[in-house]
N, C-alpha and C. Protein backbone atom coordinates (compact mmCIF):
# COMPACT_ATOMS: atom_id res chain seq x y z
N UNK A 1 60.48 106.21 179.67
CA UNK A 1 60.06 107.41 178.99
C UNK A 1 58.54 107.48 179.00
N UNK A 2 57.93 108.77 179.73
CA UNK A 2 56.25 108.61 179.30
C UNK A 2 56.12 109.05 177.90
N UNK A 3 54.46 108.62 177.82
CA UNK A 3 54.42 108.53 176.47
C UNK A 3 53.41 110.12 176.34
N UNK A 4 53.38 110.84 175.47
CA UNK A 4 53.24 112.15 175.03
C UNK A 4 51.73 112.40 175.14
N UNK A 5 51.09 113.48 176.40
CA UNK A 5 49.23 113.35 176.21
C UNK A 5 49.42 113.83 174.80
N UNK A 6 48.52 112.97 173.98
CA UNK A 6 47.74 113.66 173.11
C UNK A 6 47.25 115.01 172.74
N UNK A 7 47.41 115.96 171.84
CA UNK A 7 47.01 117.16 171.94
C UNK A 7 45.50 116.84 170.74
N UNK A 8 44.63 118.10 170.55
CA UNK A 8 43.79 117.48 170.01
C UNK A 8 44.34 118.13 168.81
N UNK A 9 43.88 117.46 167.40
CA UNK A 9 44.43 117.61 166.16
C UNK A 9 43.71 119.23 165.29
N UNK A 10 44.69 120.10 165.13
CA UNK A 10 44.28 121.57 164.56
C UNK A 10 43.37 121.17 163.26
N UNK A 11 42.96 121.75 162.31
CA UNK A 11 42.37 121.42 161.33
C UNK A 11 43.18 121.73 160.63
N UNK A 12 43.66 120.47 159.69
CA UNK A 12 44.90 120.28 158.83
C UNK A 12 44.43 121.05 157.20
N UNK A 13 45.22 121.83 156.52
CA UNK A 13 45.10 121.62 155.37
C UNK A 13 45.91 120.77 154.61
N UNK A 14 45.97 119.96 153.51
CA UNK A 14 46.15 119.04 152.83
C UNK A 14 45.74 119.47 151.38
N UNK A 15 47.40 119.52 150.43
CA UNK A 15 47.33 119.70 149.10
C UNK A 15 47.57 118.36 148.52
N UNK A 16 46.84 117.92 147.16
CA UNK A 16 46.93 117.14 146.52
C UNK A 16 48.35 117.52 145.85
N UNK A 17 49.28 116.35 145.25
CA UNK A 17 50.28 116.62 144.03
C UNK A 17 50.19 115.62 143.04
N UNK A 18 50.44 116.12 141.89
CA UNK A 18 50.33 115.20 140.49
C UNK A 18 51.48 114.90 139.88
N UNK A 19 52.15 113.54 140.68
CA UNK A 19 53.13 113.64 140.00
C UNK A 19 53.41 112.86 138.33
N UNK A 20 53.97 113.29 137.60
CA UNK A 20 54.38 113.51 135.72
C UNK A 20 55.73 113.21 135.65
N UNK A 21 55.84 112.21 134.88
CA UNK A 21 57.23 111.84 134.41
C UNK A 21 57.56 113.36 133.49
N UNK A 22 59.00 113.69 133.93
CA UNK A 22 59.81 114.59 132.82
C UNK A 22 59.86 114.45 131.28
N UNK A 23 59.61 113.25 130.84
CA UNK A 23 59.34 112.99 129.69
C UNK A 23 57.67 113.64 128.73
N UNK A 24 57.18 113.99 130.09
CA UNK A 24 56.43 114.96 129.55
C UNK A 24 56.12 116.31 128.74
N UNK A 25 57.77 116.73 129.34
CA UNK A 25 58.61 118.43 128.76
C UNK A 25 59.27 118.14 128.01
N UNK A 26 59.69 118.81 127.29
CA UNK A 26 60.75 118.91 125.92
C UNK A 26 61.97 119.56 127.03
N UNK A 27 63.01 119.25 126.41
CA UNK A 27 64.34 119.32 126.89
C UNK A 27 64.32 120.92 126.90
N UNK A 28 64.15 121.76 125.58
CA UNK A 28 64.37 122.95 125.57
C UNK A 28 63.48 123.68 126.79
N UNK A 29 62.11 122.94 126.95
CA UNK A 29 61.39 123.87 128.70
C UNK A 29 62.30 123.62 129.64
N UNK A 30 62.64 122.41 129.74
CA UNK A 30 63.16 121.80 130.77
C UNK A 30 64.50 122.99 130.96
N UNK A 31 65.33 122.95 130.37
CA UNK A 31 66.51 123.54 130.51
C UNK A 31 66.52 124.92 130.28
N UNK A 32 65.39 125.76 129.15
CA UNK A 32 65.97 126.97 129.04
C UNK A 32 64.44 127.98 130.02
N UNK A 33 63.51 127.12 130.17
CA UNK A 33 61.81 128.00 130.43
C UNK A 33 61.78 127.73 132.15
N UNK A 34 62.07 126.02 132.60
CA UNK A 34 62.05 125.89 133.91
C UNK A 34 62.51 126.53 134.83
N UNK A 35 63.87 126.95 134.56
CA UNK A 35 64.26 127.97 135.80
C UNK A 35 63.79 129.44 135.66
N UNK A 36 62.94 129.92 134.78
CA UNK A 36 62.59 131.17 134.20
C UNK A 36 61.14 131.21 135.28
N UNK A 37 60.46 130.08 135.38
CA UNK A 37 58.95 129.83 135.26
C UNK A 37 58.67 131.00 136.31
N UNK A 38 57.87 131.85 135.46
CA UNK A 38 56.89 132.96 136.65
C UNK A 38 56.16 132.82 137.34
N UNK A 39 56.24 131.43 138.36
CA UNK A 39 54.80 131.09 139.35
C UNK A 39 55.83 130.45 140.07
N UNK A 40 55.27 130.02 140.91
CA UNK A 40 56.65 128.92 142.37
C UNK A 40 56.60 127.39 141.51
N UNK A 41 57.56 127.56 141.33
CA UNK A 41 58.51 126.13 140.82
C UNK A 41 60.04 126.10 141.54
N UNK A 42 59.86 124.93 142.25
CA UNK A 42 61.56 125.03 143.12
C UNK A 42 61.84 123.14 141.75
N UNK A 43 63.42 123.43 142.53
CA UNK A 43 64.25 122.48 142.08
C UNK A 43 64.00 121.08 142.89
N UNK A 44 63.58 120.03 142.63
CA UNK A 44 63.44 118.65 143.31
C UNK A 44 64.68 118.29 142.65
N UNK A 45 65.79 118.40 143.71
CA UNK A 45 67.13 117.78 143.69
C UNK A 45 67.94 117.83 141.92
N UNK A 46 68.75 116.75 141.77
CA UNK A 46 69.00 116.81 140.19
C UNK A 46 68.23 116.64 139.29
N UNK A 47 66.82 116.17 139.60
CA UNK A 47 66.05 115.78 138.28
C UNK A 47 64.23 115.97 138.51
N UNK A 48 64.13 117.02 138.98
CA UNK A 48 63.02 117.50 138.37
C UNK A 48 62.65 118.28 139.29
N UNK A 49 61.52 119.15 139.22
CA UNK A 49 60.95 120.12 139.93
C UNK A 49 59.74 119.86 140.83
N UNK A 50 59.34 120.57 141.71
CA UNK A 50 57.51 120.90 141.91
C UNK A 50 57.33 122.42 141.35
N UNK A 51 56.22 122.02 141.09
CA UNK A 51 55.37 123.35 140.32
C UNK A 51 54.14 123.18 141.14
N UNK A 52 53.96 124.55 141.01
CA UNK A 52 52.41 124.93 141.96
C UNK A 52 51.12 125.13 140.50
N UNK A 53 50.32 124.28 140.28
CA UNK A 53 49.34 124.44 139.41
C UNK A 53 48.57 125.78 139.40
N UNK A 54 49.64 126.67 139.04
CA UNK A 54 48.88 128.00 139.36
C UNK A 54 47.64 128.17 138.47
N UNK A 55 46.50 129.03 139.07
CA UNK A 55 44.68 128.76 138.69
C UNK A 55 44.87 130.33 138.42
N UNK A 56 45.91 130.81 138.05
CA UNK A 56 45.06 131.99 137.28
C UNK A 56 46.12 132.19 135.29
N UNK A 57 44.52 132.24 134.69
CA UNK A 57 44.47 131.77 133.45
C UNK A 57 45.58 133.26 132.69
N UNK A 58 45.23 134.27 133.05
CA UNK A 58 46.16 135.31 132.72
C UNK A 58 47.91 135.33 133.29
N UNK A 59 48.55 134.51 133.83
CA UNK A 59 49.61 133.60 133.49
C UNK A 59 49.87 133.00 133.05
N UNK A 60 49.21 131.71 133.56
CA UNK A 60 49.70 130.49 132.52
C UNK A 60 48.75 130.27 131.30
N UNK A 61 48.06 131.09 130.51
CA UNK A 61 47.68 130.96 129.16
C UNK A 61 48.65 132.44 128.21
N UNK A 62 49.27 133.08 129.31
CA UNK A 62 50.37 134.23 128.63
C UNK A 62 50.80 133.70 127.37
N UNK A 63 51.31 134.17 126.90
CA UNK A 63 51.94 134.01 125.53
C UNK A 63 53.70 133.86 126.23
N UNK A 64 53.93 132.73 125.59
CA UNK A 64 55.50 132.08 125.97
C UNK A 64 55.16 131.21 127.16
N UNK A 65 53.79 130.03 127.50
CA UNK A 65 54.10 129.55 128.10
C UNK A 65 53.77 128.09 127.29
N UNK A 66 55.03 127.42 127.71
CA UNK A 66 55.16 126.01 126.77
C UNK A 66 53.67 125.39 126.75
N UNK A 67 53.24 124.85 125.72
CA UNK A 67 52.19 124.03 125.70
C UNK A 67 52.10 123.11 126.47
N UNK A 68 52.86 122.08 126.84
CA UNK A 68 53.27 121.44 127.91
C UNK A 68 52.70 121.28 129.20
N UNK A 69 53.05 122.60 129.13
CA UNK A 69 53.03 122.97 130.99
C UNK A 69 51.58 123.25 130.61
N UNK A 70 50.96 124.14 130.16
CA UNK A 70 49.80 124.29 129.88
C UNK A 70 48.92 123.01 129.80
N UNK A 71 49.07 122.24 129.33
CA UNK A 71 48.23 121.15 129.42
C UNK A 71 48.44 119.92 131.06
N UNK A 72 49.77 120.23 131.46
CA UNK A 72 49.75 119.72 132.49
C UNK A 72 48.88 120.42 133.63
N UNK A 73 48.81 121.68 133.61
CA UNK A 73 48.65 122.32 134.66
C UNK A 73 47.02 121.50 134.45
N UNK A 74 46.49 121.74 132.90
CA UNK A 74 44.80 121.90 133.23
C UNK A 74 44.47 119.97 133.61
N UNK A 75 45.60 119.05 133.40
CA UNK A 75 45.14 118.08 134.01
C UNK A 75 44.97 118.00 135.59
N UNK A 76 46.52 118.81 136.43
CA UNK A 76 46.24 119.05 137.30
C UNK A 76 45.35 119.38 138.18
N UNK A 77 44.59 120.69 137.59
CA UNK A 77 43.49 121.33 138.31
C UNK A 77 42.06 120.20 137.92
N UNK A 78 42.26 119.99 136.67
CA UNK A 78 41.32 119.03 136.57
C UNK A 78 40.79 117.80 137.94
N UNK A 79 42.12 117.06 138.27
CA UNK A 79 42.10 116.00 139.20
C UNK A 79 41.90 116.90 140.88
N UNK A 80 41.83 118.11 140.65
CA UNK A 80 42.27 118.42 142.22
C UNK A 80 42.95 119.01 142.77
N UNK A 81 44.39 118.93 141.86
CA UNK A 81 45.35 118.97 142.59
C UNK A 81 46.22 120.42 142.29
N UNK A 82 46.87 120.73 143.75
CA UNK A 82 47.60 121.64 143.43
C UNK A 82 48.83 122.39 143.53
N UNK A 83 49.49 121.21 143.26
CA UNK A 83 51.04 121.17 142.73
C UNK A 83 51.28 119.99 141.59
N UNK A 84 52.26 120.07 141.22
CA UNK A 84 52.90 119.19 139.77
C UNK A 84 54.26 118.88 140.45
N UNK A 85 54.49 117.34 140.48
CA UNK A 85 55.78 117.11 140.76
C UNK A 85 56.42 116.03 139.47
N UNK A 86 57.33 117.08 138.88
CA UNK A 86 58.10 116.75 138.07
C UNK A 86 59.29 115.48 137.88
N UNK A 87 59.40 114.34 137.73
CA UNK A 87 60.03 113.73 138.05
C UNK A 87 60.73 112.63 137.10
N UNK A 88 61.78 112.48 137.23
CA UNK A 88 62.32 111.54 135.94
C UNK A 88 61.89 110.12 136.18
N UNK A 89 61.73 110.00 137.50
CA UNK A 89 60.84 108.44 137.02
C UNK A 89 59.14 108.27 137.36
N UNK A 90 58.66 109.86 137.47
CA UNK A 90 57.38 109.62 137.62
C UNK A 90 56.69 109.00 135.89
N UNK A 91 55.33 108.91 136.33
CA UNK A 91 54.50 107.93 135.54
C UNK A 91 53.90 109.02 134.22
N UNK A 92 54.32 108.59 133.18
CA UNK A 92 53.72 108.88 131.92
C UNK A 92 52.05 108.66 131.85
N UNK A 93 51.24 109.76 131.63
CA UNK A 93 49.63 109.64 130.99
C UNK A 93 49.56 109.84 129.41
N UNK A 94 48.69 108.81 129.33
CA UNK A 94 48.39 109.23 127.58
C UNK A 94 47.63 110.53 127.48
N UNK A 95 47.36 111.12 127.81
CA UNK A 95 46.42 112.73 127.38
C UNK A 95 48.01 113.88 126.94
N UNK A 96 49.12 113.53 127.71
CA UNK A 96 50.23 114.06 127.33
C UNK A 96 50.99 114.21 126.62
N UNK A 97 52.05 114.61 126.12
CA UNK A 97 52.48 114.04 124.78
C UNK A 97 54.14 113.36 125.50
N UNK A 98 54.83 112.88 124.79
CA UNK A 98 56.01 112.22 125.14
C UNK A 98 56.88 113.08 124.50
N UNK A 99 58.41 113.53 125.04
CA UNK A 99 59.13 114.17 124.52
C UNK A 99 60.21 113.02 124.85
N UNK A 100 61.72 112.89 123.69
CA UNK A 100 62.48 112.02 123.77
C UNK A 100 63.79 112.74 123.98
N UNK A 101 64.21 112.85 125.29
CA UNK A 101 65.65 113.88 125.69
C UNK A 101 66.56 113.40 124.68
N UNK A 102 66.80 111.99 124.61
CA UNK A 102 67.59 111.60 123.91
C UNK A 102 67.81 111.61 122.43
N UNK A 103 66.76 111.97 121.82
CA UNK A 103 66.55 112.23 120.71
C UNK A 103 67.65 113.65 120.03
N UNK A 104 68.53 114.23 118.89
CA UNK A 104 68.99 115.15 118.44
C UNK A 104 68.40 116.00 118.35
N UNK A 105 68.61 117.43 118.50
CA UNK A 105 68.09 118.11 118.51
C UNK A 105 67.58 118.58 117.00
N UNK A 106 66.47 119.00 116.29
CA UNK A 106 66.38 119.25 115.34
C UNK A 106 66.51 121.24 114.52
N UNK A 107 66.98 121.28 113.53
CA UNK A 107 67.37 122.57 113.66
C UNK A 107 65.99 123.28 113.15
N UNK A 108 66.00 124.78 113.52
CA UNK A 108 64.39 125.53 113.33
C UNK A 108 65.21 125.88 111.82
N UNK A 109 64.19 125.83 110.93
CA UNK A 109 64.54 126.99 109.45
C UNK A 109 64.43 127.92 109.80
């Protein structure tokens, strides 16, 4: 088999991603806001998403968007990056807060 000339390399773009343990979202984003989300968020298989760190502030500072996500996004853009990959065994940051799925749900008065 010959081996393939070389072509010369196009100029690549290259997105950063940040990936966030799920324990970052509260169960109720997770299940009732995530599939709603008004910016590109697809499904990463059974357990978690990518989200696109969308950079415009008149979305994601709208009214009804989880605090959460809001603070993830601005770590995101913070580092660079621009997507969020959601993941049940990605890595917990302390600037975040921890949500406990397992925890009961508590009732609103």
């Amino acid at each position: 088999m010959r081996n393939p000339v070389p072509l010369p390399a196009p100029e690549l773009e290259i997105a950063s991603m940040l990936v966030l343990s799920t324990a970052h979202m509260n169960l109720k984003t997770a299940r009732d806001w995530m599939p709603e989300c008004p910016w590109s968020c697809f499904e990463k298989g059974d357990y978690g998403w990518f989200m696109y760190a969308c950079d415009d502030p008149g979305i994601t500072e709208a009214a009804g968007i989880p605090l959460e996500i809001r603070s993830a996004i601005h770590v995101a853009k913070r580092l660079g990056c621009a997507w969020i990959m959601w993941d049940c065994d990605g890595p917990l940051i302390d600037e975040l807060p921890e949500y406990d799925w397992e925890a009961p749900a508590r009732a609103v008065a």
